[in-house]
Protein backbone atom coordinates (compact mmCIF):
# COMPACT_ATOMS: atom_id res chain seq x y z
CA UNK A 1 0.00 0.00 0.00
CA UNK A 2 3.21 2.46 0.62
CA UNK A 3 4.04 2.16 -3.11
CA UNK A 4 0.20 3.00 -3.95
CA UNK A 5 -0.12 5.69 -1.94
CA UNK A 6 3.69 7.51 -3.31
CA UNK A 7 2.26 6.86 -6.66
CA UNK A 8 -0.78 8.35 -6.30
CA UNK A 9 0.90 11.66 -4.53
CA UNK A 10 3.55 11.65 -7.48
CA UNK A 11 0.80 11.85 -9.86
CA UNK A 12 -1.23 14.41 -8.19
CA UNK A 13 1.93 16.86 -7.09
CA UNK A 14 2.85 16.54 -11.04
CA UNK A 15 -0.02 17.48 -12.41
CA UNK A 16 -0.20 19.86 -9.71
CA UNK A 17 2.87 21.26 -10.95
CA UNK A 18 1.85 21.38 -14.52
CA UNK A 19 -1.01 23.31 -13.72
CA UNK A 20 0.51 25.77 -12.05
CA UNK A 21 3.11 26.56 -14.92
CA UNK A 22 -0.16 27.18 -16.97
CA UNK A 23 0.32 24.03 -19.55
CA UNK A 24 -2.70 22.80 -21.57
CA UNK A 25 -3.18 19.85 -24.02
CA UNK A 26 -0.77 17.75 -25.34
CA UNK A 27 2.03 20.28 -23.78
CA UNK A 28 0.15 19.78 -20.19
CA UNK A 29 0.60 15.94 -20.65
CA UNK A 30 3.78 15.94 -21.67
CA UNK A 31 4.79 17.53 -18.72
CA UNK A 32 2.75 15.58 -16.07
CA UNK A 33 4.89 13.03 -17.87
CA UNK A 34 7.53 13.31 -17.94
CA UNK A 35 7.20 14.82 -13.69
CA UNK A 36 5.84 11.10 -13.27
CA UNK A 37 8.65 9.26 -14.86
CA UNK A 38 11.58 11.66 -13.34
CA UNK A 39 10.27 13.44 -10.03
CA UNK A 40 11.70 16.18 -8.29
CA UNK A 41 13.59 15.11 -4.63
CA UNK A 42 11.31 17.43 -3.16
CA UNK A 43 8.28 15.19 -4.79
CA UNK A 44 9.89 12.20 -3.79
CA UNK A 45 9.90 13.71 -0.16
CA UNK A 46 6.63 14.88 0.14
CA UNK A 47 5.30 11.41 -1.31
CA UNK A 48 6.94 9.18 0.93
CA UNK A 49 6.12 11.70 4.02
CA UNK A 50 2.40 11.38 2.70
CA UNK A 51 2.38 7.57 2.07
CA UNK A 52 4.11 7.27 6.09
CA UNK A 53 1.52 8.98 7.17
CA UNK A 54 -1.55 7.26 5.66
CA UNK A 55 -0.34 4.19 6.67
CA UNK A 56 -0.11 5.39 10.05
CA UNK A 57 3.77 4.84 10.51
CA UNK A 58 4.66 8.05 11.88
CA UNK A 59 5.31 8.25 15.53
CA UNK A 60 2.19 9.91 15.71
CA UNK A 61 0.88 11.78 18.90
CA UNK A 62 0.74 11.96 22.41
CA UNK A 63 -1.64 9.67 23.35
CA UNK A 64 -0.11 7.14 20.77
CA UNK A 65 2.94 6.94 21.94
CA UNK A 66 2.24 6.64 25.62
CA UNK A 67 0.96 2.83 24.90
């Protein structure tokens, strides 16, 4: 589920990305792309913060941690 859940952030931070640099059609695609197949570090980093957290592997809060 890790790998699911990096994927799907990759995906959504790229096209995030490409929206914000104002791309459209085939030129949007491209770029959502080719932000899929080679991410940024800082993409890689949010994603795998994202996918630790949904899978409830960070160390989480007080109450957590006091079991």
């Amino acid at each position: 589920m890790r790998s699911v859940n990096q994927s799907m952030e990759i995906h959504r931070q790229a096209t995030k990305i490409a929206i914000q640099e104002g791309l459209k059609g085939d030129v949007f695609n491209k770029r959502v792309g080719e932000l899929i197949v080679n991410p940024t570090t800082e993409m890689t980093q949010k994603a795998s913060k994202l996918a630790t957290k949904l899978l409830f592997q960070d160390l989480g809060g007080e109450i957590q941690s006091a079991g």
